[in-house]
Protein backbone atom coordinates (compact mmCIF):
# COMPACT_ATOMS: atom_id res chain seq x y z
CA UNK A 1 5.39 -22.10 13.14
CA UNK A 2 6.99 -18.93 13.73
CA UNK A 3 5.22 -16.05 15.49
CA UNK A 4 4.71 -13.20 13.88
CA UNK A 5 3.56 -9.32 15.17
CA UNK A 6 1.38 -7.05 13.31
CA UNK A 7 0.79 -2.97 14.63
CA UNK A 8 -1.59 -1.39 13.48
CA UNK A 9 -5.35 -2.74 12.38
CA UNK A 10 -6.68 -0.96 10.14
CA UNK A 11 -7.43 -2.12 6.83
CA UNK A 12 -3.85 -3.92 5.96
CA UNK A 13 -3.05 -4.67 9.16
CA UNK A 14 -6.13 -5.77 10.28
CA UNK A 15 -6.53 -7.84 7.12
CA UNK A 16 -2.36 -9.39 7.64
CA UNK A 17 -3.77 -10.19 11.16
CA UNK A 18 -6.81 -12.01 9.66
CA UNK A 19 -4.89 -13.96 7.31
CA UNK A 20 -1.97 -14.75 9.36
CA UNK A 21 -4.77 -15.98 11.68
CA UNK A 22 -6.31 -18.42 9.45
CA UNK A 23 -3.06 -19.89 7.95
CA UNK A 24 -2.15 -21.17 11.51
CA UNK A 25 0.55 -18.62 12.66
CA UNK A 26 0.98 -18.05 16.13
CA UNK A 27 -0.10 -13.99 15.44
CA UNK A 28 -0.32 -11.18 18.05
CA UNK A 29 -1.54 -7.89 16.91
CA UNK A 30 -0.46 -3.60 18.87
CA UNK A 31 -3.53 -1.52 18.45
CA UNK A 32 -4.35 1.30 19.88
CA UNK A 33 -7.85 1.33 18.79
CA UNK A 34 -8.92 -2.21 18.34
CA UNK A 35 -9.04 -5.01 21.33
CA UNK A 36 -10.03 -8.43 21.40
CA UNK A 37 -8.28 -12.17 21.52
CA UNK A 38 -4.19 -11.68 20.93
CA UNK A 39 -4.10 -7.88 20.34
CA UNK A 40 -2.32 -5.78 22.84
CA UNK A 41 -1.70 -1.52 23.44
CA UNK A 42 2.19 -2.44 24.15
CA UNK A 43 4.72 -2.96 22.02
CA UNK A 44 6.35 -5.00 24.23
CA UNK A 45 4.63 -7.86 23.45
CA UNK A 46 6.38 -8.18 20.44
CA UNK A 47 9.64 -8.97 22.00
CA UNK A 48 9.84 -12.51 20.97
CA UNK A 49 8.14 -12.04 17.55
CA UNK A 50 10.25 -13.78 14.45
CA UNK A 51 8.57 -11.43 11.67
CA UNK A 52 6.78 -7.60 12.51
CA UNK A 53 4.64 -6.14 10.29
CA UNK A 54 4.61 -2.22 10.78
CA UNK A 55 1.20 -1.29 9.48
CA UNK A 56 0.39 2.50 10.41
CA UNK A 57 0.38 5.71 9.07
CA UNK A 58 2.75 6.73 7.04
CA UNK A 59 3.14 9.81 8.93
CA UNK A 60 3.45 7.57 12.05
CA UNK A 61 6.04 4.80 11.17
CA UNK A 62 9.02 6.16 11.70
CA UNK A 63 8.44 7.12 15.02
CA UNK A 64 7.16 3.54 15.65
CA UNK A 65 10.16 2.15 13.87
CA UNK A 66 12.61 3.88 16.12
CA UNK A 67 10.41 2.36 19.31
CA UNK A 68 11.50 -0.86 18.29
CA UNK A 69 14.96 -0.34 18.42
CA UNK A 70 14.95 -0.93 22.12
CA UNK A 71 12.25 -3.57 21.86
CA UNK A 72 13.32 -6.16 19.49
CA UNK A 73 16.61 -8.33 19.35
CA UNK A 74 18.95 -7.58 16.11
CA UNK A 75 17.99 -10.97 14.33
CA UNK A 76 13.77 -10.00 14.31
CA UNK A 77 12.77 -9.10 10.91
CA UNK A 78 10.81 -5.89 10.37
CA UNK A 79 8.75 -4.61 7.13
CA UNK A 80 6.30 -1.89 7.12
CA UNK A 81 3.81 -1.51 4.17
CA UNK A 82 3.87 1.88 3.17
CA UNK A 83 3.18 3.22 -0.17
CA UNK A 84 6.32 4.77 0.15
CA UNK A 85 9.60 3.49 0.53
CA UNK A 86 12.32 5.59 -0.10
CA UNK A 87 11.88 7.56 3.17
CA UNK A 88 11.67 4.61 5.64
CA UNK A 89 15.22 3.29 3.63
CA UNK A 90 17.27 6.58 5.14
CA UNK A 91 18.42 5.03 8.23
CA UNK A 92 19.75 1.41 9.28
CA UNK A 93 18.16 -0.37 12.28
CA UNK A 94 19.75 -2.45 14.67
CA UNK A 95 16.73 -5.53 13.79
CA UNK A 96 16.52 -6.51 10.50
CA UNK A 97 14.41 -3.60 8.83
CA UNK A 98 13.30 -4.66 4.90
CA UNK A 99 10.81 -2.32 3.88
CA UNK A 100 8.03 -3.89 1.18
CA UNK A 101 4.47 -2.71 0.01
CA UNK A 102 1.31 -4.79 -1.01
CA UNK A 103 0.21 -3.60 -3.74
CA UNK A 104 -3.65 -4.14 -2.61
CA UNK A 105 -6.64 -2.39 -0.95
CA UNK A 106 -9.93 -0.83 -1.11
CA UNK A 107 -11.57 2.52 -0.88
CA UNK A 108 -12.33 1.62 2.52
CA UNK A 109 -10.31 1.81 6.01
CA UNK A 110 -10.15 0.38 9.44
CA UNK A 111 -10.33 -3.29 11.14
CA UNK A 112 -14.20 -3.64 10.26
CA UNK A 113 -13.37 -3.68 6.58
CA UNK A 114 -10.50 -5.56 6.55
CA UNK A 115 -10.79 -9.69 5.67
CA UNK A 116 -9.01 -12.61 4.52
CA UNK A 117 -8.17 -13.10 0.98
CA UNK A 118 -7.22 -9.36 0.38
CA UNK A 119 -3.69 -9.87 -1.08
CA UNK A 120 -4.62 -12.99 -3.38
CA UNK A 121 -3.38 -12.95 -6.45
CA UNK A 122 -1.77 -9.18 -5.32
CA UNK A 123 1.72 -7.83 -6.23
CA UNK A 124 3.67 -6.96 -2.73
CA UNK A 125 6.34 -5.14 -3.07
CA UNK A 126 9.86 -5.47 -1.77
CA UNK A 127 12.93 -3.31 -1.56
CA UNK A 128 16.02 -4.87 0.24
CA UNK A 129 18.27 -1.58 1.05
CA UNK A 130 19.56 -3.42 3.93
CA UNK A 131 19.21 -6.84 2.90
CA UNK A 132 17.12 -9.86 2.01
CA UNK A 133 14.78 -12.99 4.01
CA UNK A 134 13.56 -15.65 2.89
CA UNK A 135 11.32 -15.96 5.72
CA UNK A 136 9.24 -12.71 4.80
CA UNK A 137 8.85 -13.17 1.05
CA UNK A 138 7.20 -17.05 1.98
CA UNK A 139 5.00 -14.88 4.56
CA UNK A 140 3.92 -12.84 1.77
CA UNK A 141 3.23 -15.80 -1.06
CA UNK A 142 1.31 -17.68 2.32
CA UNK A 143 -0.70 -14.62 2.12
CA UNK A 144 -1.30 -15.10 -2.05
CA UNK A 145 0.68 -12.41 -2.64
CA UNK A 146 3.72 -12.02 -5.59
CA UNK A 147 6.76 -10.76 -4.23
CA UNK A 148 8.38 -8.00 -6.70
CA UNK A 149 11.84 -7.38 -6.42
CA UNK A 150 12.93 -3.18 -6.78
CA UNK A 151 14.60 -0.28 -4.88
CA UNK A 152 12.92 2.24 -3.18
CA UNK A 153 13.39 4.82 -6.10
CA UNK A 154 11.66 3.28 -8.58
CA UNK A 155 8.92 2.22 -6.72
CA UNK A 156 7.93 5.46 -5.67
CA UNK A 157 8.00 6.56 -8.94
CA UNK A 158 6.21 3.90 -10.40
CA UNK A 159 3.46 4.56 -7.20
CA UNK A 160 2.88 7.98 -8.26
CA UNK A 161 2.10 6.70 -11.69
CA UNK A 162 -0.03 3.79 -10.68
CA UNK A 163 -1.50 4.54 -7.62
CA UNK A 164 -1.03 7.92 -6.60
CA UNK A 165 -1.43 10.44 -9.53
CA UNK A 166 -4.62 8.17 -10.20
CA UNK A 167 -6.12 9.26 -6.95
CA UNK A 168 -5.45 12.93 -7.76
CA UNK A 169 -6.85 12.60 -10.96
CA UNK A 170 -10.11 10.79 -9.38
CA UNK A 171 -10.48 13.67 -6.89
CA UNK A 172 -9.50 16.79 -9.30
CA UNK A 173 -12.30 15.13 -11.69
CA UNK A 174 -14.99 14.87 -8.96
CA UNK A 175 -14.31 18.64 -8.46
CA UNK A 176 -14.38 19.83 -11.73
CA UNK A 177 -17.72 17.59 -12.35
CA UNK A 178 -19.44 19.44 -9.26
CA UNK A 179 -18.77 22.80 -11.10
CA UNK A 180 -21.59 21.46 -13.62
CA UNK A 181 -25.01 20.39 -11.54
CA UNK A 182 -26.30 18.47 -13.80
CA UNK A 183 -22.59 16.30 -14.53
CA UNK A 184 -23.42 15.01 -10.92
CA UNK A 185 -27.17 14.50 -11.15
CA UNK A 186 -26.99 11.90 -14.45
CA UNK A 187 -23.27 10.14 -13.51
CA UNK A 188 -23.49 6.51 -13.69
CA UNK A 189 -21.67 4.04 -13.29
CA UNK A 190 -18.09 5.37 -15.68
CA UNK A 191 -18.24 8.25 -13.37
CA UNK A 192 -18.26 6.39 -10.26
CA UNK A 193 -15.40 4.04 -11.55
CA UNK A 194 -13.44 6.86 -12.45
CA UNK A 195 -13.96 8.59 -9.03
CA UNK A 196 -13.48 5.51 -6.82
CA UNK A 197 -10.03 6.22 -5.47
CA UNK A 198 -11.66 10.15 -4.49
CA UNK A 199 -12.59 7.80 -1.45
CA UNK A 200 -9.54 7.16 -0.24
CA UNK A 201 -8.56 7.23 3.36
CA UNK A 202 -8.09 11.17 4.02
CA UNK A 203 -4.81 10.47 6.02
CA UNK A 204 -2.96 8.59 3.40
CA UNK A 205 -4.15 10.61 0.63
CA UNK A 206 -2.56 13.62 2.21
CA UNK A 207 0.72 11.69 3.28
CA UNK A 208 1.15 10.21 -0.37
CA UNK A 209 0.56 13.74 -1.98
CA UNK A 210 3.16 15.57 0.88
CA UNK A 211 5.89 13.24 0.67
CA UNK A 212 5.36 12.06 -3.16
CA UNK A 213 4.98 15.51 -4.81
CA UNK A 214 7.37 15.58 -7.12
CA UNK A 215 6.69 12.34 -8.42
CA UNK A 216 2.82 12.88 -8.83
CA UNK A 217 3.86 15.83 -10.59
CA UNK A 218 6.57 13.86 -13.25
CA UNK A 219 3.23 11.37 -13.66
CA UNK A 220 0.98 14.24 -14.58
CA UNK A 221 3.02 15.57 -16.80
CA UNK A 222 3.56 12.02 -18.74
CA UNK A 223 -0.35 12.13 -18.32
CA UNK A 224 -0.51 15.34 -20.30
CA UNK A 225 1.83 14.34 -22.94
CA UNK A 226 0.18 10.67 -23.55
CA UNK A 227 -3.53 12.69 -23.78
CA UNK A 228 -1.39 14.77 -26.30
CA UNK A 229 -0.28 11.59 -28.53
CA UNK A 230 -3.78 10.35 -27.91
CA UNK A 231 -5.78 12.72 -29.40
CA UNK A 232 -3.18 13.58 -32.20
CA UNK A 233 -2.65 10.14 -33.47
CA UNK A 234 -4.74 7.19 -34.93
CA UNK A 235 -7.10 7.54 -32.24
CA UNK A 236 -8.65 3.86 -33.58
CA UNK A 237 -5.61 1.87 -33.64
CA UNK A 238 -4.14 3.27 -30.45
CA UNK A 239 -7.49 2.79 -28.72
CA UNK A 240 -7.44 -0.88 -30.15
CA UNK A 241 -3.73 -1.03 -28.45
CA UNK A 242 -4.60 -0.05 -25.17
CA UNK A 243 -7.48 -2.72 -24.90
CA UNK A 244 -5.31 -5.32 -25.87
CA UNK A 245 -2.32 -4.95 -23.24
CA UNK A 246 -4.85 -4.03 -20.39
CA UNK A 247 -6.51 -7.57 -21.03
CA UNK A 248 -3.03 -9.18 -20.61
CA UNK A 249 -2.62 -7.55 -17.73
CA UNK A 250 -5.71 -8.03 -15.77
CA UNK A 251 -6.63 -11.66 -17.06
């Protein structure tokens, strides 16, 4: 089986690791932070590795993605999992750089809360600018994961709408509840739902907002104008709508 590198162990990494781990690959993991049975501080280690999973800070990866170039031979297959793509997809590599996203995670971070099983049944995204492997997308459906085809364009818009405006929204709520005392004192369980992704790891939160602005932005705005439609319309039948295609989508 081939052997595969993962850097970086914190919550997808770690969990990657895990996985890989279990399945039977022949897995070595670079972190700075974490040590234990097959994980290393150098990147050398990686020299030999078929696949590398780039699993840092987004803030972080293209400095570690230029470290490679003198590491790893031109036919080593690289992917980082950033919830951004179009920035890692500015400059060719000399390995075999394909940049992808899983579509997965909690409101938690670091090794301790990763585990197996995180990307079952999970979209991971992929987007070829400098070409395709086979190898990597049956990696990622080992891991339970559905590979999704797109450039790096479209899904960063589509993560602003899904994923990142939705963590604004969480944390803009959470401040305009504290405003009213009592708001905070009776929230139940709606309110918590609503405010889960206000957890989210500080790092990446600022990283998706700096480098994503513009299309957070776009996604508020189409927030604004479907709150316009909603409250204008047939409130009943679009309400009625909505609960229908959200059940097809999260059978």
């Amino acid at each position: 089986m081939i052997k595969i590198g993962v850097i970086g162990l914190g919550l997808i990494g770690g969990s990657i690791f895990k996985d890989l781990k279990a399945l039977g690959y022949d897995v070595i993991a670079v972190s700075k932070s974490q040590e234990g049975e097959d994980i290393y501080k150098s990147y050398d280690v990686l020299k030999d590795c078929r696949i590398v999973f780039v699993c840092s800070a987004m803030n972080k990866t293209l400095a570690i993605l230029d470290v490679l170039e003198s590491i790893l031979n031109p036919d080593t297959i690289v992917t980082d999992v950033c919830s951004l793509k179009n920035f890692v997809c500015q400059k060719k590599r000399p390995y075999r750089f394909i940049p992808s996203h899983p579509m997965a995670g909690t409101e938690n971070k670091g090794y301790e809360n990763s585990f197996e099983g995180l990307f079952k049944g999970a979209k991971w995204v992929i987007t070829p600018c400098f070409g395709e492997s086979s190898e990597l997308v049956e990696v990622i459906k080992k891991l339970g994961a559905e590979p999704v085809i797109t450039t790096p364009q479209e899904h960063d818009e589509t993560a602003a709408m899904i994923s990142h405006m939705p963590m604004v929204i969480a944390q803009a709520l959470f401040l305009a509840a504290k405003e009213n005392p009592l708001a905070l004192q009776i929230a139940s369980s709606g309110f918590r739902d609503m405010t889960r992704l206000a957890l989210s790891n500080e790092e990446m939160a600022c990283d998706m907002v700096a480098m994503n602005s513009h299309n957070i932005e776009n996604s508020i705005l189409k927030l604004y104008r479907a709150i316009g439609e909603l409250t204008s319309g047939n409130y009943p039948e679009i309400i009625s709508q909505i609960k229908s295609e959200r059940s097809k989508m999260f059978l």
